[in-house]
PDB file of N, CA and C in Angstrom:
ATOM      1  N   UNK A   1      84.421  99.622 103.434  1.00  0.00           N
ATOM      2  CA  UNK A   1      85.757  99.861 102.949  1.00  0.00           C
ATOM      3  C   UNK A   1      86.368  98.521 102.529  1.00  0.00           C
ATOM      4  N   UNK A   2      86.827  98.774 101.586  1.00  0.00           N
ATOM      5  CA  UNK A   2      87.900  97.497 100.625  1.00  0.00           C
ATOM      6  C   UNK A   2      89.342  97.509 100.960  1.00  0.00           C
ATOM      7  N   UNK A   3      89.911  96.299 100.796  1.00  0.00           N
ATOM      8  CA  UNK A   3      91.469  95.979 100.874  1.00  0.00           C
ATOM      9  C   UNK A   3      91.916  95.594  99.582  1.00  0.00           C
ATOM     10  N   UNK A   4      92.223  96.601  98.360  1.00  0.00           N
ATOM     11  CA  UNK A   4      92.731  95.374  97.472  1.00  0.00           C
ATOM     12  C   UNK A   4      94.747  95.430  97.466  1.00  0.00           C
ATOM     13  N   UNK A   5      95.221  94.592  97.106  1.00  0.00           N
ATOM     14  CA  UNK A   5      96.573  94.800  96.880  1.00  0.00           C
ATOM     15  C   UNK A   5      97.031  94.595  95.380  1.00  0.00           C
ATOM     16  N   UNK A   6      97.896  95.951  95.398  1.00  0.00           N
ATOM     17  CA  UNK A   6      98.433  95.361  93.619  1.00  0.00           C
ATOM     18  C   UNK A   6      99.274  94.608  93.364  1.00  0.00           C
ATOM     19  N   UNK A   7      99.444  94.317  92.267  1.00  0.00           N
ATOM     20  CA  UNK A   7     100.427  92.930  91.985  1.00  0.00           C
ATOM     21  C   UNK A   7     101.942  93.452  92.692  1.00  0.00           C
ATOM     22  N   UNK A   8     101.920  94.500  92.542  1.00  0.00           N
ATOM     23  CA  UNK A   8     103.178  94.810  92.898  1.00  0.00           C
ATOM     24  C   UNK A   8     103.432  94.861  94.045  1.00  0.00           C
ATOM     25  N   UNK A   9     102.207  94.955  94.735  1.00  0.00           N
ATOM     26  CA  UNK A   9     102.735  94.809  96.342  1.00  0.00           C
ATOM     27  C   UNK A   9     102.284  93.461  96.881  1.00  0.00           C
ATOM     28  N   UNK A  10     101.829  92.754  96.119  1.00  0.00           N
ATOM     29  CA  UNK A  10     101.595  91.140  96.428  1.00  0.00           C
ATOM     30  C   UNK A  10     103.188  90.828  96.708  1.00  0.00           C
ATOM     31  N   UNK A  11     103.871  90.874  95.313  1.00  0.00           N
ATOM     32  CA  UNK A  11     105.347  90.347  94.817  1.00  0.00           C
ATOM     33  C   UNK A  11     106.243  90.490  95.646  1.00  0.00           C
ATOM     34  N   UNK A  12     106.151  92.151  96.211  1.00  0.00           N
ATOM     35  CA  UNK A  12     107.251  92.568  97.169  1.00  0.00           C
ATOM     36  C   UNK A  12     106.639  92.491  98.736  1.00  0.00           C
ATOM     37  N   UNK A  13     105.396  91.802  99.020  1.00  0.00           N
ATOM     38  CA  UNK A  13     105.324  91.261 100.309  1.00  0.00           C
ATOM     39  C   UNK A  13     105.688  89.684 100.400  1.00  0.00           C
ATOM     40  N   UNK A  14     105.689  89.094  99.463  1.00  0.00           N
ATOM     41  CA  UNK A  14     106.676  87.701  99.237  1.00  0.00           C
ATOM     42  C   UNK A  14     107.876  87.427  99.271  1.00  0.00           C
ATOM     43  N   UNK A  15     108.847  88.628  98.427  1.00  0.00           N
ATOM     44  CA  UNK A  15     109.567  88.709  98.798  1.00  0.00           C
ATOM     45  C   UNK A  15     110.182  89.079  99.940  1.00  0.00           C
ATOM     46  N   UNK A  16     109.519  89.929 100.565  1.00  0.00           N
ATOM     47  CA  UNK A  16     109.746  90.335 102.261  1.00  0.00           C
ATOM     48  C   UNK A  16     110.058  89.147 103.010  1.00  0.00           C
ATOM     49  N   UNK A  17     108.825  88.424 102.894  1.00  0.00           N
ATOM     50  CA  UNK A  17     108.635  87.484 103.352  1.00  0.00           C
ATOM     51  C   UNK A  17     109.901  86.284 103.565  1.00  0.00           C
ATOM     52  N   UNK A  18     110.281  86.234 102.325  1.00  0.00           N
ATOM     53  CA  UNK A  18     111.140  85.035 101.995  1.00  0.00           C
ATOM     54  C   UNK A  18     112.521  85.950 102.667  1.00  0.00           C
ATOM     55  N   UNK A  19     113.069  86.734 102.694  1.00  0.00           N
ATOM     56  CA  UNK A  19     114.260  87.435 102.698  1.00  0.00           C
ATOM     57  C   UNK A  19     114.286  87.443 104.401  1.00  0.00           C
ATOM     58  N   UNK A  20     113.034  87.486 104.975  1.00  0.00           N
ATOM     59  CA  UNK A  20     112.992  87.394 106.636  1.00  0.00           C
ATOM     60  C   UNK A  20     113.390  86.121 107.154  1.00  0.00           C
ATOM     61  N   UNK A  21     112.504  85.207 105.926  1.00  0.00           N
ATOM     62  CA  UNK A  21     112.604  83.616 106.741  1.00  0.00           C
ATOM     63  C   UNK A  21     114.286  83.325 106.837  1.00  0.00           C
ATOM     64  N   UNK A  22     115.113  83.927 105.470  1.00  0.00           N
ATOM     65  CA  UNK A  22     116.610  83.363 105.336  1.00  0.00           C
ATOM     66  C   UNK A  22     117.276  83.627 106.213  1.00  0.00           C
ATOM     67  N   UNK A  23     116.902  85.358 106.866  1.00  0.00           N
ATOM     68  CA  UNK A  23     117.853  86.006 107.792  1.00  0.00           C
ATOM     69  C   UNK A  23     117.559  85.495 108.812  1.00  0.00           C
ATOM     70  N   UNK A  24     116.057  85.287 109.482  1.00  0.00           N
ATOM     71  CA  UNK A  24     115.517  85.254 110.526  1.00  0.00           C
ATOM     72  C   UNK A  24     115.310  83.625 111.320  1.00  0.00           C
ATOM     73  N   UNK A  25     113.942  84.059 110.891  1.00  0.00           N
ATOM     74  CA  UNK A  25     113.122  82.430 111.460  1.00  0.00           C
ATOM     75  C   UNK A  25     111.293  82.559 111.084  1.00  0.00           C
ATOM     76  N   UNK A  26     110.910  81.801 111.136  1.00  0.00           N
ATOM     77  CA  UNK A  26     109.645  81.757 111.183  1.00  0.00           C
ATOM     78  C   UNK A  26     109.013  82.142 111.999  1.00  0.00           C
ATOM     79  N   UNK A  27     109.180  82.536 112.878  1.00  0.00           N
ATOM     80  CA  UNK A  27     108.366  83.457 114.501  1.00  0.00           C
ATOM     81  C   UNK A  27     108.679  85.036 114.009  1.00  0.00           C
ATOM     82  N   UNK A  28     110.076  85.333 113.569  1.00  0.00           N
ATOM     83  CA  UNK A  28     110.306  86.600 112.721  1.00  0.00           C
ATOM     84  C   UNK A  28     108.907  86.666 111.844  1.00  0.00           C
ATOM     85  N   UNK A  29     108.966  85.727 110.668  1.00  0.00           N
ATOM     86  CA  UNK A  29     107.891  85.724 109.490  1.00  0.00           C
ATOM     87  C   UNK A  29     106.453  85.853 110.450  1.00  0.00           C
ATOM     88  N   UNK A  30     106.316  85.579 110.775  1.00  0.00           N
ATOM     89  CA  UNK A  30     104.950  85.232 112.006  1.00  0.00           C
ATOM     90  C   UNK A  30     104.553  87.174 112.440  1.00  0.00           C
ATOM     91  N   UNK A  31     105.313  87.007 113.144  1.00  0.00           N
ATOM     92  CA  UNK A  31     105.547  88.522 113.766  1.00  0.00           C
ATOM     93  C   UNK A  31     104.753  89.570 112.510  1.00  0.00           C
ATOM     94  N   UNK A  32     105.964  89.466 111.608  1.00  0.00           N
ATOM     95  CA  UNK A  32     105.760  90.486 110.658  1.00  0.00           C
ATOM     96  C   UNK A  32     104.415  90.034 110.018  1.00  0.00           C
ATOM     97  N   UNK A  33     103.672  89.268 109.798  1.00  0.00           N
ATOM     98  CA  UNK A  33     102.531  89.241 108.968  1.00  0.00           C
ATOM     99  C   UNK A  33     101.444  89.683 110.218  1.00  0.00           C
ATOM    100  N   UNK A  34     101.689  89.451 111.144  1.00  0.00           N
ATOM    101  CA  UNK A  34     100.898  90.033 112.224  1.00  0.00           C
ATOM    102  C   UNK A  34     101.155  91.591 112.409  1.00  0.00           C
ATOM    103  N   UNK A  35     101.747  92.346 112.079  1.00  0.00           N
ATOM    104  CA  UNK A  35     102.136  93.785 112.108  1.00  0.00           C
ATOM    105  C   UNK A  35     101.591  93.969 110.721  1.00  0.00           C
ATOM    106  N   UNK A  36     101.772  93.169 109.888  1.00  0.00           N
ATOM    107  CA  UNK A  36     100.810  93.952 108.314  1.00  0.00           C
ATOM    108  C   UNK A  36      99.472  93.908 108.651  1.00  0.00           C
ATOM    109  N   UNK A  37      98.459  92.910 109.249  1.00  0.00           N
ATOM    110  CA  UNK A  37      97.481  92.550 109.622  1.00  0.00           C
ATOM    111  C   UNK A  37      96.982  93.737 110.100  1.00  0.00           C
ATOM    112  N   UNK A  38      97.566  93.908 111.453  1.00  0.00           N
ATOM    113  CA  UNK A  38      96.922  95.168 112.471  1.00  0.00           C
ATOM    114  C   UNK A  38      97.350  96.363 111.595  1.00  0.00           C
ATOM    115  N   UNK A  39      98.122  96.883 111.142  1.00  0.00           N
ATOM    116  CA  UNK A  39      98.168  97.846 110.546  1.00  0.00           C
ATOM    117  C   UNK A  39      97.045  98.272 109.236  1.00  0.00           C
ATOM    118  N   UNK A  40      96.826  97.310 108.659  1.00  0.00           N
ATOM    119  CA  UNK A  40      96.160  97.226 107.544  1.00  0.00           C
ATOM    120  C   UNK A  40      94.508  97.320 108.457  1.00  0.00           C
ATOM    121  N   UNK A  41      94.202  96.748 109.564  1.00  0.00           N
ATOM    122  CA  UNK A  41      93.187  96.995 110.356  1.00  0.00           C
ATOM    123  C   UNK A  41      92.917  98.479 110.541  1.00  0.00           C
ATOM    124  N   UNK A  42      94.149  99.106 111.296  1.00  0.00           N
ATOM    125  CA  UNK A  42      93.939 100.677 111.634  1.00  0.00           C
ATOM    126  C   UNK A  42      93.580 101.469 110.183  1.00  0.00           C
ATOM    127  N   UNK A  43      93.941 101.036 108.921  1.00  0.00           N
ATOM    128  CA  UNK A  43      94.089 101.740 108.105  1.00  0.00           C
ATOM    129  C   UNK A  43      92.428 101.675 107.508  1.00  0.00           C
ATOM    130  N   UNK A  44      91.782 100.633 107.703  1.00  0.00           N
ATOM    131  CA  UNK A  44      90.539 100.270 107.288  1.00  0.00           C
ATOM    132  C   UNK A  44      89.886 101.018 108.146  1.00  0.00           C
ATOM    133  N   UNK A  45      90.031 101.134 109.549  1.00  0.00           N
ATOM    134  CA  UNK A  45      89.426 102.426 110.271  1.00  0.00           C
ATOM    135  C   UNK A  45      90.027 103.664 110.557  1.00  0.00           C
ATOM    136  N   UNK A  46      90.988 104.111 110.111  1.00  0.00           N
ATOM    137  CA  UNK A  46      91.265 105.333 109.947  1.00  0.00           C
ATOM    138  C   UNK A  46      92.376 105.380 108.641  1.00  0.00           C
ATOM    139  N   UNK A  47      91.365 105.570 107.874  1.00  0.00           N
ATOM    140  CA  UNK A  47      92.058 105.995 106.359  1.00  0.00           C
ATOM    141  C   UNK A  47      93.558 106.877 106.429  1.00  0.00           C
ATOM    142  N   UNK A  48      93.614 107.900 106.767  1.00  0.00           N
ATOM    143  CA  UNK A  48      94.556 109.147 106.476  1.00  0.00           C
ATOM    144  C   UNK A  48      95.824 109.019 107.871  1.00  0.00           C
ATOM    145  N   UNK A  49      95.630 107.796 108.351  1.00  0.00           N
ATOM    146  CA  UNK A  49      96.187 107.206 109.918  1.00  0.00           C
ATOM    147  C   UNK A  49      97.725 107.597 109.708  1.00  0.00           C
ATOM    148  N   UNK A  50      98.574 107.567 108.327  1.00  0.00           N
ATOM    149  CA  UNK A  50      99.613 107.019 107.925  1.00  0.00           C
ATOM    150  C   UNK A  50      99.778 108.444 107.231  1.00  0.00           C
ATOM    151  N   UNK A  51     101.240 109.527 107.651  1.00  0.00           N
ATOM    152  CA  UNK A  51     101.648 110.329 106.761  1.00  0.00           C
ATOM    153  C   UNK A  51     101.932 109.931 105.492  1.00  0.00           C
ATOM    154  N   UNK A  52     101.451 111.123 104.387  1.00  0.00           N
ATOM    155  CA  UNK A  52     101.275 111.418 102.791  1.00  0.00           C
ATOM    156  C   UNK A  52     102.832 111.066 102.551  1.00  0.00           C
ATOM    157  N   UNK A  53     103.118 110.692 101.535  1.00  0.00           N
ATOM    158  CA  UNK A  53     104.177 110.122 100.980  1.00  0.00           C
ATOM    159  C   UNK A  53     104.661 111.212 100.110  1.00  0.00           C
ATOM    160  N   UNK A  54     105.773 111.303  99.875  1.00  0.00           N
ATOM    161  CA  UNK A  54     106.680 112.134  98.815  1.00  0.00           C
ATOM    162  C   UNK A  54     105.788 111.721  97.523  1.00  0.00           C
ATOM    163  N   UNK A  55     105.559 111.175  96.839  1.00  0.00           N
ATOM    164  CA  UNK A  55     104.556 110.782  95.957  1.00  0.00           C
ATOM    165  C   UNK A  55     103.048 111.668  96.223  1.00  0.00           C
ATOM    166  N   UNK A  56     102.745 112.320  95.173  1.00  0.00           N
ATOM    167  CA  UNK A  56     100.729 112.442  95.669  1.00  0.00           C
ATOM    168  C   UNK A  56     100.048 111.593  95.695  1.00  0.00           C
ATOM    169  N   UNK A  57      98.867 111.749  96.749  1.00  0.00           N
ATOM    170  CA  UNK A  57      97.779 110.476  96.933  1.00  0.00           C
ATOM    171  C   UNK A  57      98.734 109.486  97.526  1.00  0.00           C
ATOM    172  N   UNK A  58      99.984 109.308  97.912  1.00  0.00           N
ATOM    173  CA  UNK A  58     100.177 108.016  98.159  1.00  0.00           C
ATOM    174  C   UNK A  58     100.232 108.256  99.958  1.00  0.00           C
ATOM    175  N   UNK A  59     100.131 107.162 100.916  1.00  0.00           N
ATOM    176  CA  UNK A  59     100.199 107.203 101.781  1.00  0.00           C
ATOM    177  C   UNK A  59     101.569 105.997 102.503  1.00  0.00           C
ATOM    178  N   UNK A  60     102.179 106.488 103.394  1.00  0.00           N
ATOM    179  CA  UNK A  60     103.537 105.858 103.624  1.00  0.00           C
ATOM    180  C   UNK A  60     103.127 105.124 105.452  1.00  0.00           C
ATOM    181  N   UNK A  61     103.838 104.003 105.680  1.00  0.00           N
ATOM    182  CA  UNK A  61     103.230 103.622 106.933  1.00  0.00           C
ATOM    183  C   UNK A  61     104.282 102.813 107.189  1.00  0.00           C
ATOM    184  N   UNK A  62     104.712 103.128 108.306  1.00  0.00           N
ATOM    185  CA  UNK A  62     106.073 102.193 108.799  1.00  0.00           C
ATOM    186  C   UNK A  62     105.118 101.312 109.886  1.00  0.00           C
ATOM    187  N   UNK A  63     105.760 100.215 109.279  1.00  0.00           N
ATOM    188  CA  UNK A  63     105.169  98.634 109.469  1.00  0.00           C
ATOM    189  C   UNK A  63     106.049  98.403 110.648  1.00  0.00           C
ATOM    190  N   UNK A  64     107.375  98.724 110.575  1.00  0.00           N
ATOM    191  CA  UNK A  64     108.283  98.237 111.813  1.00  0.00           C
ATOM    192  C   UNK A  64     109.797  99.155 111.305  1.00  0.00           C
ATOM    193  N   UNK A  65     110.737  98.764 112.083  1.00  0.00           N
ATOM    194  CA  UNK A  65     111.828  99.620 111.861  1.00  0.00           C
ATOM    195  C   UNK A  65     112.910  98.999 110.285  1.00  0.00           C
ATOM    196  N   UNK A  66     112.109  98.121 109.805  1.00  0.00           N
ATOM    197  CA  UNK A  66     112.233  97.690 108.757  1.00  0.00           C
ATOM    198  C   UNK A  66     111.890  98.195 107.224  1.00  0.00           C
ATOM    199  N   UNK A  67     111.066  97.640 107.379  1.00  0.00           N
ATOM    200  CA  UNK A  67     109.793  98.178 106.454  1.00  0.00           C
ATOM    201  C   UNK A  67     108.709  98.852 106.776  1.00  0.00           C
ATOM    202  N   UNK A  68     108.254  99.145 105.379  1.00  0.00           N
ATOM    203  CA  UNK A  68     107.264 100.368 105.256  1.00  0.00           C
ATOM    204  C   UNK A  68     106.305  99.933 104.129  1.00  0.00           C
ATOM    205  N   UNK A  69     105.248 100.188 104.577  1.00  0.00           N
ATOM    206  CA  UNK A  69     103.974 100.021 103.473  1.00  0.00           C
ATOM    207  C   UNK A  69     103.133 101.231 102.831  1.00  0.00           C
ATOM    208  N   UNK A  70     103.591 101.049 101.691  1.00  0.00           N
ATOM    209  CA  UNK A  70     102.930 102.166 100.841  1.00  0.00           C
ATOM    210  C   UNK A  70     101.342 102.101 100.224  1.00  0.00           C
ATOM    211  N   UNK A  71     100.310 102.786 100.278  1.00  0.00           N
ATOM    212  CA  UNK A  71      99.018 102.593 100.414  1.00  0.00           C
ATOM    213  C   UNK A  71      98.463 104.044 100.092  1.00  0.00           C
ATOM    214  N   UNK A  72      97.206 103.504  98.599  1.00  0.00           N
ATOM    215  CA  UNK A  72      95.837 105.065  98.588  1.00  0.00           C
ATOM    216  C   UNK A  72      94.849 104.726  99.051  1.00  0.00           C
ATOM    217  N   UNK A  73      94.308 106.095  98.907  1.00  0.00           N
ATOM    218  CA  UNK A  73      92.607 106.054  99.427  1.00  0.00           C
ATOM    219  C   UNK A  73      91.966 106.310  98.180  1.00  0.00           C
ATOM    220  N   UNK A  74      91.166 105.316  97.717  1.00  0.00           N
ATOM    221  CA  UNK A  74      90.274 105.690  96.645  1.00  0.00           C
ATOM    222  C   UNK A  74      88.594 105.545  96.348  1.00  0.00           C
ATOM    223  N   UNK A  75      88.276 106.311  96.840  1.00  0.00           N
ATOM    224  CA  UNK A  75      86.735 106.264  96.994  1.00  0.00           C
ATOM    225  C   UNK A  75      86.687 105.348  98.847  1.00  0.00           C
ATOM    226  N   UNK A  76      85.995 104.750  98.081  1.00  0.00           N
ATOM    227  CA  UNK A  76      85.955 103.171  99.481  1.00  0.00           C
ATOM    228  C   UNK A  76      86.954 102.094  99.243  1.00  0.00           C
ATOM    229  N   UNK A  77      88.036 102.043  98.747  1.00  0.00           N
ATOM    230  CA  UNK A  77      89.098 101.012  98.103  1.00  0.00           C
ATOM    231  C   UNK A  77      90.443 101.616  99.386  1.00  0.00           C
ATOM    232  N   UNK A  78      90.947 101.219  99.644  1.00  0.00           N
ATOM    233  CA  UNK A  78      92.214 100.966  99.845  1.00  0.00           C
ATOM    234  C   UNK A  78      93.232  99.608  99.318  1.00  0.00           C
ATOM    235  N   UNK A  79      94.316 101.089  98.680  1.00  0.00           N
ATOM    236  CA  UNK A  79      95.023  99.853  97.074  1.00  0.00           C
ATOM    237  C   UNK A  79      96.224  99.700  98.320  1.00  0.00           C
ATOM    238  N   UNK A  80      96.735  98.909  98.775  1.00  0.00           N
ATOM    239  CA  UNK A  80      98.444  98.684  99.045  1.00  0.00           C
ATOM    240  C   UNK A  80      99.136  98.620  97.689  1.00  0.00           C
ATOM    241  N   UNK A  81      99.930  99.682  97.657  1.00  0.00           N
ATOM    242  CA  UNK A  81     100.806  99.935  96.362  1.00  0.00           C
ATOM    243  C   UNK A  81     102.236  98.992  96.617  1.00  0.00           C
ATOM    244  N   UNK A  82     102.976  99.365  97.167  1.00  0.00           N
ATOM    245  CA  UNK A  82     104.260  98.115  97.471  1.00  0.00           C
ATOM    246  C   UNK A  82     104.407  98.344  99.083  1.00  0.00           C
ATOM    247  N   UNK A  83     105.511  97.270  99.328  1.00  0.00           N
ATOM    248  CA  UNK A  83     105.783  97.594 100.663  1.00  0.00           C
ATOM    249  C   UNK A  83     107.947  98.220 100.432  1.00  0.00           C
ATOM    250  N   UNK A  84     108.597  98.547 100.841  1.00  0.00           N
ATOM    251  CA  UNK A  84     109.665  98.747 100.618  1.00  0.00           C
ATOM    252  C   UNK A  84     110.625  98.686 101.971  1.00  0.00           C
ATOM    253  N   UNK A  85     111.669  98.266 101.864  1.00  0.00           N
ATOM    254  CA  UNK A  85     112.872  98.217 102.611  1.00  0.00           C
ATOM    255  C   UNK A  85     112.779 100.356 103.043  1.00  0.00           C
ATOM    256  N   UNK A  86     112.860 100.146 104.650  1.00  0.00           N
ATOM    257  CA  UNK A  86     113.325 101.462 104.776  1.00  0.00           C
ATOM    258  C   UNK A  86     114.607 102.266 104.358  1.00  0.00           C
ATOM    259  N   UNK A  87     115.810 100.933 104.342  1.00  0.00           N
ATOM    260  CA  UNK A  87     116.788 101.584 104.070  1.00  0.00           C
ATOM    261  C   UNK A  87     117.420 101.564 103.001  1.00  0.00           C
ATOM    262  N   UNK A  88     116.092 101.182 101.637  1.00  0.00           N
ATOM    263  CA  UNK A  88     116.617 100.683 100.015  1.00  0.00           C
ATOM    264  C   UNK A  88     116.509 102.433  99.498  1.00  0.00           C
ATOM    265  N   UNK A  89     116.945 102.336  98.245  1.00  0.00           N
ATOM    266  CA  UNK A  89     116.896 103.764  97.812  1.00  0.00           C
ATOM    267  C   UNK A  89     115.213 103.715  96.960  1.00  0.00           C
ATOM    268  N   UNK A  90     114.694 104.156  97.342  1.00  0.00           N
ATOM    269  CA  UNK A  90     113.142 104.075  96.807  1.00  0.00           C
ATOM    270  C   UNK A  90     112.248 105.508  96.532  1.00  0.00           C
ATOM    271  N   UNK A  91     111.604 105.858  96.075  1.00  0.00           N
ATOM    272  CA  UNK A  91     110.996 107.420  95.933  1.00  0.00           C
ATOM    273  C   UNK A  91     109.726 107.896  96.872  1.00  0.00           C
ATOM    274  N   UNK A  92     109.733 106.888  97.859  1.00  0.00           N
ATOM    275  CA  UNK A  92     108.341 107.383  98.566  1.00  0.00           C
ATOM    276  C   UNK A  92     108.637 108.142 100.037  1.00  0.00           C
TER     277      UNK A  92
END
């Protein structure tokens, strides 16, 4: 099984990123890349781990009470599609 990420969810895990360090701290930033990590682990061993998204094929996965990572299954690929603010107005 594969991990790839699309550009689009490269962009908006950077931005995550950066928007944590302003509010937060770097042990915040720390934290959270360690919760994408293991999550992205479970997902490599259990594909379908994460309820189906309002979207088809897409799969929705709350990362923390924050955010949420959106993710398919395609063949042997797992794409991370974006990650999104839980409480932004978004379609997934």
């Amino acid at each position: 099984m594969k991990i790839i990420w699309s550009q689009h969810a490269q962009l908006s895990y950077l931005e995550i990123l950066e928007e944590v360090y302003e509010k937060w701290n770097f042990e915040t930033v720390s934290r959270f890349e360690t919760e994408i990590t293991e999550l992205i682990e479970r997902i490599l061993n259990y594909n379908h781990i994460c309820p189906k998204s309002k979207i088809v094929h897409l799969h929705r996965c709350v990362v923390n009470r924050h955010i949420s990572l959106i993710y398919r299954k395609v063949d042997n690929i797992i794409e991370i599609i974006t990650l999104v603010f839980n409480q932004s107005n978004h379609s997934f």
